[in-house]
N, C-alpha and C. Protein backbone atom coordinates (compact mmCIF):
# COMPACT_ATOMS: atom_id res chain seq x y z
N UNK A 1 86.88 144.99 75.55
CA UNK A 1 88.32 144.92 75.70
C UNK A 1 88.66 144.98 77.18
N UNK A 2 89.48 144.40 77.70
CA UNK A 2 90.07 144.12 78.97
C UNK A 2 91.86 144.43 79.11
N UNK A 3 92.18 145.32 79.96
CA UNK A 3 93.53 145.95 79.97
C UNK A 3 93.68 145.62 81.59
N UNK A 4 94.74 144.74 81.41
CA UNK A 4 95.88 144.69 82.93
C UNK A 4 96.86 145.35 82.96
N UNK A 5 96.68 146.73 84.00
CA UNK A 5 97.81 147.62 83.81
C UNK A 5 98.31 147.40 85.57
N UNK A 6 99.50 146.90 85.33
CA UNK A 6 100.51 146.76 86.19
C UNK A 6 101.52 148.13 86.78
N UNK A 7 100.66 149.36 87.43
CA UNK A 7 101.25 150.43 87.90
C UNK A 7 100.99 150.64 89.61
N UNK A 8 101.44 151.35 90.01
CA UNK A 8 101.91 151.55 91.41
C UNK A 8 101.59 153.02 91.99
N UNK A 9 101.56 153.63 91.08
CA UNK A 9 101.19 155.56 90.52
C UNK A 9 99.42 155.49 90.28
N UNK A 10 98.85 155.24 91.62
CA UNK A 10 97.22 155.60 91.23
C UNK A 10 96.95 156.15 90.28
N UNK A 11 97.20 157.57 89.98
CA UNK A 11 97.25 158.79 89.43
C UNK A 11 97.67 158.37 87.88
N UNK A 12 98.39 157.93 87.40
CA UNK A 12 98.99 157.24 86.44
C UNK A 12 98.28 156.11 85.67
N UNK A 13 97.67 155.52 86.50
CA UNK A 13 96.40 154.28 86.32
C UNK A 13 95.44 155.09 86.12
N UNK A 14 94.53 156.48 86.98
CA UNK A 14 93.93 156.72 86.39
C UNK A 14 93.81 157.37 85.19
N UNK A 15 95.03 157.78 84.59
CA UNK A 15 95.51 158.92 83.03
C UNK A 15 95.17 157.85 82.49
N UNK A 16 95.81 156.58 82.35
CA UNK A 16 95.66 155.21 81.44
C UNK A 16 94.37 154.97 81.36
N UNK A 17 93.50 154.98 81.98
CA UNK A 17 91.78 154.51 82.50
C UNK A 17 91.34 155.92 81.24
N UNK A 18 91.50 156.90 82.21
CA UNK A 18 90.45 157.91 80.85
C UNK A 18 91.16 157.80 79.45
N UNK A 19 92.10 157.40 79.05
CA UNK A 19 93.02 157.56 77.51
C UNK A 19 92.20 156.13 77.32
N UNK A 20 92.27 155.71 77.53
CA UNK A 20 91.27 154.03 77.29
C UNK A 20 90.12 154.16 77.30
N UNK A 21 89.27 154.71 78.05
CA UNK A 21 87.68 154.69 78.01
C UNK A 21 87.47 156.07 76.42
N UNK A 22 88.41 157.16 76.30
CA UNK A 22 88.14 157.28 75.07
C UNK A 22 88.16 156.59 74.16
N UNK A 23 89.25 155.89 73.67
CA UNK A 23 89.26 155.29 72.80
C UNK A 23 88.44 153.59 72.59
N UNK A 24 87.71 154.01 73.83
CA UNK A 24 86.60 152.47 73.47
C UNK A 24 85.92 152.21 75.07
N UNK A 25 84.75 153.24 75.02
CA UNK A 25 84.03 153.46 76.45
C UNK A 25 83.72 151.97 76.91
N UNK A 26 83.92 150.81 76.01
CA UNK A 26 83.16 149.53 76.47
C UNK A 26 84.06 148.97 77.24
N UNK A 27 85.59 149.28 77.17
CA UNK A 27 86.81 148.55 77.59
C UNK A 27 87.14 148.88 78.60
N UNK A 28 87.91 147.49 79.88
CA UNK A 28 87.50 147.99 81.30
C UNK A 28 89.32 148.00 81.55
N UNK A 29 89.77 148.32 82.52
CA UNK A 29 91.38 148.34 83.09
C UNK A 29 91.25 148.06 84.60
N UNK A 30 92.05 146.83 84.54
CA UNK A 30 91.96 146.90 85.62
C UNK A 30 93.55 146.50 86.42
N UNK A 31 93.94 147.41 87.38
CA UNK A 31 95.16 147.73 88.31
C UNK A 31 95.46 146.67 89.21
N UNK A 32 96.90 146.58 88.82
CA UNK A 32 97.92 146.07 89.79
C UNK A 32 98.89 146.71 90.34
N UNK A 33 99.04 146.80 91.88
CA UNK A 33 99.99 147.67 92.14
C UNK A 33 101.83 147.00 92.10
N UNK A 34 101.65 146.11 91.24
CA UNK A 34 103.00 145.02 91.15
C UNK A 34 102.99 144.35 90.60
N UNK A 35 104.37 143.27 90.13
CA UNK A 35 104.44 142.60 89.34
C UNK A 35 103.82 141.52 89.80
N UNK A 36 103.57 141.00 90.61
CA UNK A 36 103.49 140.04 91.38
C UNK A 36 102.08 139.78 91.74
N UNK A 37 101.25 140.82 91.83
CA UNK A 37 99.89 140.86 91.71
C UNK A 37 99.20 141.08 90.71
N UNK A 38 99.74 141.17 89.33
CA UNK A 38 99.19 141.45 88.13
C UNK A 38 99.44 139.59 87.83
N UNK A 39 100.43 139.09 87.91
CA UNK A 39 100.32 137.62 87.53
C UNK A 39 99.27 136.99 88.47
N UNK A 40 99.06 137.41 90.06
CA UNK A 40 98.06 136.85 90.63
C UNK A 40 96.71 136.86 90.01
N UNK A 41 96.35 137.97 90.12
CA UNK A 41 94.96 138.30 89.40
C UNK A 41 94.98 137.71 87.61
N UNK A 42 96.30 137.68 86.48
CA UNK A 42 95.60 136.81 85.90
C UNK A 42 95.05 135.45 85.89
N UNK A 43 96.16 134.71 86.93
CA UNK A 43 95.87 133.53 87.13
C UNK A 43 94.54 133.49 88.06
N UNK A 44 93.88 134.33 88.42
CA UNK A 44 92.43 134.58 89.14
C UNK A 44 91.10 134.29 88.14
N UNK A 45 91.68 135.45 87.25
CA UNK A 45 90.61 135.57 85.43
C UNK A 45 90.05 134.28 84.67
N UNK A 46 88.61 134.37 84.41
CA UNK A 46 88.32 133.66 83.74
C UNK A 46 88.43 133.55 82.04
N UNK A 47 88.73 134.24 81.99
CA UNK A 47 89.00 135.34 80.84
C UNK A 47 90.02 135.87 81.10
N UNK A 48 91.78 136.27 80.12
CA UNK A 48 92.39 136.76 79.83
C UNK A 48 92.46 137.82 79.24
N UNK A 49 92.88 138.94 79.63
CA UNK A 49 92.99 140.45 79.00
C UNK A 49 93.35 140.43 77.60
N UNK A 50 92.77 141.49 77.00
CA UNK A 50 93.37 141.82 75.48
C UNK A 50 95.09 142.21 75.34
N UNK A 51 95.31 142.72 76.54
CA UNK A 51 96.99 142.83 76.75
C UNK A 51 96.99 143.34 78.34
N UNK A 52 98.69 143.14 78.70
CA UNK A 52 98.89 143.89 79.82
C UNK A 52 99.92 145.06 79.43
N UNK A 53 99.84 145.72 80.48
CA UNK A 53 100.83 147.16 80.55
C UNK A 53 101.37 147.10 81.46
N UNK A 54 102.76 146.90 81.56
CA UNK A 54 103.78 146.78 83.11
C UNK A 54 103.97 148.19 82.73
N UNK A 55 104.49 148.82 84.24
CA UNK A 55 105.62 149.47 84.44
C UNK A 55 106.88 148.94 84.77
N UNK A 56 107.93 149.52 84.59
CA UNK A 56 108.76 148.81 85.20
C UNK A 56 109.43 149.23 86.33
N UNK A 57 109.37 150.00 87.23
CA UNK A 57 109.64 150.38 88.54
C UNK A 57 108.26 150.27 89.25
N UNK A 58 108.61 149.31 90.05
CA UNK A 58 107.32 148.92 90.77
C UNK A 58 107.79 148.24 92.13
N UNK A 59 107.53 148.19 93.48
CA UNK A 59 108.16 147.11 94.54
C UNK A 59 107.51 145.98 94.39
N UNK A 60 108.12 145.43 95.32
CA UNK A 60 107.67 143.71 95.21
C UNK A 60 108.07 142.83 94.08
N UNK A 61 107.92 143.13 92.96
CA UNK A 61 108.39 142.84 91.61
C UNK A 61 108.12 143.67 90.67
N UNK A 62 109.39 143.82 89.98
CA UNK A 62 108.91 145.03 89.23
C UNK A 62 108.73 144.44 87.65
N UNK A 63 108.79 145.74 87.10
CA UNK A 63 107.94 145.13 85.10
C UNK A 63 109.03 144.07 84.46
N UNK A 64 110.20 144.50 84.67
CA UNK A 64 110.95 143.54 83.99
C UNK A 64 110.90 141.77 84.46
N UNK A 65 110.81 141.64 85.71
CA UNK A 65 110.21 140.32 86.38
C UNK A 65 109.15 139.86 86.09
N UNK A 66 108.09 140.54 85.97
CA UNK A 66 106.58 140.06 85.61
C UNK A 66 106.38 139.92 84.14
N UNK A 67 107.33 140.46 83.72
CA UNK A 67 107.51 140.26 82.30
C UNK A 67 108.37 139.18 81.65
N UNK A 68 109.04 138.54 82.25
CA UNK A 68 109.66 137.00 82.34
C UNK A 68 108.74 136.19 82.78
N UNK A 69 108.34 136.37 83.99
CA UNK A 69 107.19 135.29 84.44
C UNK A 69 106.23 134.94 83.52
N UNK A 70 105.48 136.10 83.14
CA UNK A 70 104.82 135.96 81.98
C UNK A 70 104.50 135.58 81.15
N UNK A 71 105.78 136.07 80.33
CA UNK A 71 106.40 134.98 78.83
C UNK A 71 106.65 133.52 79.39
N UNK A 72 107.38 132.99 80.92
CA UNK A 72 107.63 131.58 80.89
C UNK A 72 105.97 130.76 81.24
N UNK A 73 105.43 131.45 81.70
CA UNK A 73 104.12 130.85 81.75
C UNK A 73 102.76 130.59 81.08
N UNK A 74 102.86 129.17 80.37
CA UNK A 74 102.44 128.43 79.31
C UNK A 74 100.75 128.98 79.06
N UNK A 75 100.17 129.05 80.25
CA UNK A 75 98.74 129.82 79.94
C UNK A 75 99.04 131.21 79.76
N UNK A 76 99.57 131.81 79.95
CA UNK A 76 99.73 133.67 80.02
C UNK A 76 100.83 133.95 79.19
N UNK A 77 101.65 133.21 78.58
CA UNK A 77 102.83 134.08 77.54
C UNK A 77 102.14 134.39 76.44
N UNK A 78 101.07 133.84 75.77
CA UNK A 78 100.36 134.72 74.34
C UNK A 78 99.79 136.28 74.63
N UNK A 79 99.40 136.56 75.72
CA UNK A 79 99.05 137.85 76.31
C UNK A 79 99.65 138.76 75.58
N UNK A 80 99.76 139.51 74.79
CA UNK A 80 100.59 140.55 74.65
C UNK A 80 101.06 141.80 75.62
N UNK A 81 102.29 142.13 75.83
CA UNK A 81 102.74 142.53 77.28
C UNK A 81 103.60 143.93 76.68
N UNK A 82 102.63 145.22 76.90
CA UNK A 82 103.20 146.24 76.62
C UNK A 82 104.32 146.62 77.64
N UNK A 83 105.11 147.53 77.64
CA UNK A 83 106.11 148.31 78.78
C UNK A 83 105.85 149.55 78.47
N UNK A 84 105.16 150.54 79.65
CA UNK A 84 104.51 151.42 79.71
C UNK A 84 105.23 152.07 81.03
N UNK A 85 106.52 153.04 80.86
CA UNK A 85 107.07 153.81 82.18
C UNK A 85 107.84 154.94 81.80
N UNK A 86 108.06 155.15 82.51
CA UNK A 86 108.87 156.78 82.43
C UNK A 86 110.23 156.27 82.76
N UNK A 87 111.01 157.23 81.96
CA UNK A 87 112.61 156.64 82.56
C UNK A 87 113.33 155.46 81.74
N UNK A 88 112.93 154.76 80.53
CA UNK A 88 113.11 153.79 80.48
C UNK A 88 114.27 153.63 79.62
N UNK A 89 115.48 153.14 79.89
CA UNK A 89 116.69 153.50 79.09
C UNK A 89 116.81 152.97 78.33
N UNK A 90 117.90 153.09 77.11
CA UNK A 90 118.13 152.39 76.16
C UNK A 90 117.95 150.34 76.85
N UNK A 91 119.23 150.25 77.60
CA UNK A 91 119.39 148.86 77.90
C UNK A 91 118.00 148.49 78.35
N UNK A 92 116.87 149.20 79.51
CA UNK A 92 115.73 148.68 79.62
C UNK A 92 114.79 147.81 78.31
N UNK A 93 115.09 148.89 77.35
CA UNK A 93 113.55 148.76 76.08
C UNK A 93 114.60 147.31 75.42
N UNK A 94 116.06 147.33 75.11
CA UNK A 94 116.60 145.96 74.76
C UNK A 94 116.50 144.97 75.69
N UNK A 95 116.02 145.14 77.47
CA UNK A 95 116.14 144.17 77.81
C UNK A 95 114.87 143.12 77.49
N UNK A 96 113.49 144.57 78.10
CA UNK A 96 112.11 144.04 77.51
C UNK A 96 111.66 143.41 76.06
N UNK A 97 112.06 144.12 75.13
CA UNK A 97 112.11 143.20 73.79
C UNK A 97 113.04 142.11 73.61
N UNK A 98 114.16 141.72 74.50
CA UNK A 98 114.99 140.26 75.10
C UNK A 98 113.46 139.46 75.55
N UNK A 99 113.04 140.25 76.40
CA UNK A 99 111.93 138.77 77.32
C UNK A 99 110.52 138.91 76.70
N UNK A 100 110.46 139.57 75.85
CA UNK A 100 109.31 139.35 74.70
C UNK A 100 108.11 140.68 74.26
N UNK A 101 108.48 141.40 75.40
CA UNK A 101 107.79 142.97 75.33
C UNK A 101 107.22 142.86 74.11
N UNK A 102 106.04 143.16 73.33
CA UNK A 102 105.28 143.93 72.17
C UNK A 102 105.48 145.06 71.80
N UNK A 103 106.25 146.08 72.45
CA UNK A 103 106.77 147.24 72.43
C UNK A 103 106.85 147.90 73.77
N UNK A 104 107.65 148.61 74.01
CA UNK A 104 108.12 149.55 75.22
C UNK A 104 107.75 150.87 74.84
N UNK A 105 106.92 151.80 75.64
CA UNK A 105 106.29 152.77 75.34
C UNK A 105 106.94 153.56 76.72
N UNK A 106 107.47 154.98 76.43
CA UNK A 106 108.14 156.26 77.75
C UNK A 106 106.75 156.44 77.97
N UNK A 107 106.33 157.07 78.84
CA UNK A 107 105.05 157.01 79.32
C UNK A 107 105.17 159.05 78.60
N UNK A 108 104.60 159.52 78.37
CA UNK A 108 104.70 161.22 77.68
C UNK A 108 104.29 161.91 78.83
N UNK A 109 104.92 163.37 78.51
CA UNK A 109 104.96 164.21 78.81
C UNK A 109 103.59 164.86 79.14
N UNK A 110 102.93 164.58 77.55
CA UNK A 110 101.24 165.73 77.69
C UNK A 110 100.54 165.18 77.63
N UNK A 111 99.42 164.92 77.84
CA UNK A 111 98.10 164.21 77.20
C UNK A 111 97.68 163.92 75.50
N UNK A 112 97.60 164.80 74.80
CA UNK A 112 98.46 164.39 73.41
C UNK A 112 98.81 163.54 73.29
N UNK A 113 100.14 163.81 73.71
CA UNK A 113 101.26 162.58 73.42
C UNK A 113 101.01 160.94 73.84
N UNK A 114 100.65 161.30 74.98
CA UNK A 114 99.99 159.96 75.35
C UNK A 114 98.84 159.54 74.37
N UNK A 115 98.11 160.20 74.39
CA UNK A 115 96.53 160.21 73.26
C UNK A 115 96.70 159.48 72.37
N UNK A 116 97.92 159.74 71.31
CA UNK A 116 99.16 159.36 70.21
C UNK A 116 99.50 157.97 70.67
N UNK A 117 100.61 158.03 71.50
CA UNK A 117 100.85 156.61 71.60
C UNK A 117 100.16 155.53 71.96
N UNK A 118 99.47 155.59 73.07
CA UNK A 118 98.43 154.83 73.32
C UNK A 118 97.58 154.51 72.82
N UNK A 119 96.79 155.39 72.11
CA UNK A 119 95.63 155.09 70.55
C UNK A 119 96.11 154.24 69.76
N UNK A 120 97.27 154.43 69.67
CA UNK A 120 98.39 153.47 68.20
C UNK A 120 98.32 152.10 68.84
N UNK A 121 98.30 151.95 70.22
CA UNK A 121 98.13 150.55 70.90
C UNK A 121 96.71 149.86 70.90
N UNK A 122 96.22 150.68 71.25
CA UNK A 122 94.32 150.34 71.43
C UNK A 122 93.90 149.87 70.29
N UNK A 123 94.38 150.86 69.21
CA UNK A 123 93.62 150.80 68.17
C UNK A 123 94.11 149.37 67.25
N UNK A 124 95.54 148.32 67.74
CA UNK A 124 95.58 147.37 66.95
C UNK A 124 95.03 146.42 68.15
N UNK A 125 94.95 146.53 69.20
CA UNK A 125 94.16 145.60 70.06
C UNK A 125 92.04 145.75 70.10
N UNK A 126 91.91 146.41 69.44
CA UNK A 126 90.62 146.07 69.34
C UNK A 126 89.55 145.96 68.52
């Protein structure tokens, strides 16, 4: 399994990295610090990820942008494109499921919680 996580929060990329290598030590993640460099690097891939994970506060371009680009772009809109951030308001999670989001996920509080939501993701992607 292959995960493009589009975060900006090292620290945050690495919580996502160990919650992922539990739930499937074979599966790799690999970081973008933007919207803008997560579409670079797929269009880099020879191979397409099992999904991506924006945040959506990010500079340069943030999740909600890379998440339009995305969807309009004919090789990369089947991708499935989680939203994975803290903060994310009502109008955000309606805007992301507007431009095609797979679901919008608050990023949690505990490890648990994350454990929980994120497993519930992994576990239909692999």
């Amino acid at each position: 399994m292959l995960i493009l996580y589009a975060e900006d929060d090292i620290e945050d990329f690495d919580f996502f990295s160990e919650i992922l290598q539990e739930f499937n030590p074979k599966a790799t993640a690999l970081n973008a610090v933007n919207g803008l460099q997560a579409i670079e690097i797929l269009q880099e891939l020879t191979v397409l990820p099992n999904a991506v994970f924006l945040d959506v506060n990010m500079p340069t371009m943030d999740g909600k942008a890379c998440l339009k680009a995305l969807k309009g772009d004919e090789t990369l809109k089947a991708i499935p494109v989680y939203v994975y951030s803290t903060g994310v308001s009502p109008r955000d999670i309606e805007q992301c499921m507007q431009l095609g989001a797979a679901a919008v996920i608050t990023k949690p509080l505990s490890l648990d919680e994350a454990r929980t939501s994120l497993g519930k993701v992994f576990a239909q992607l692999d």
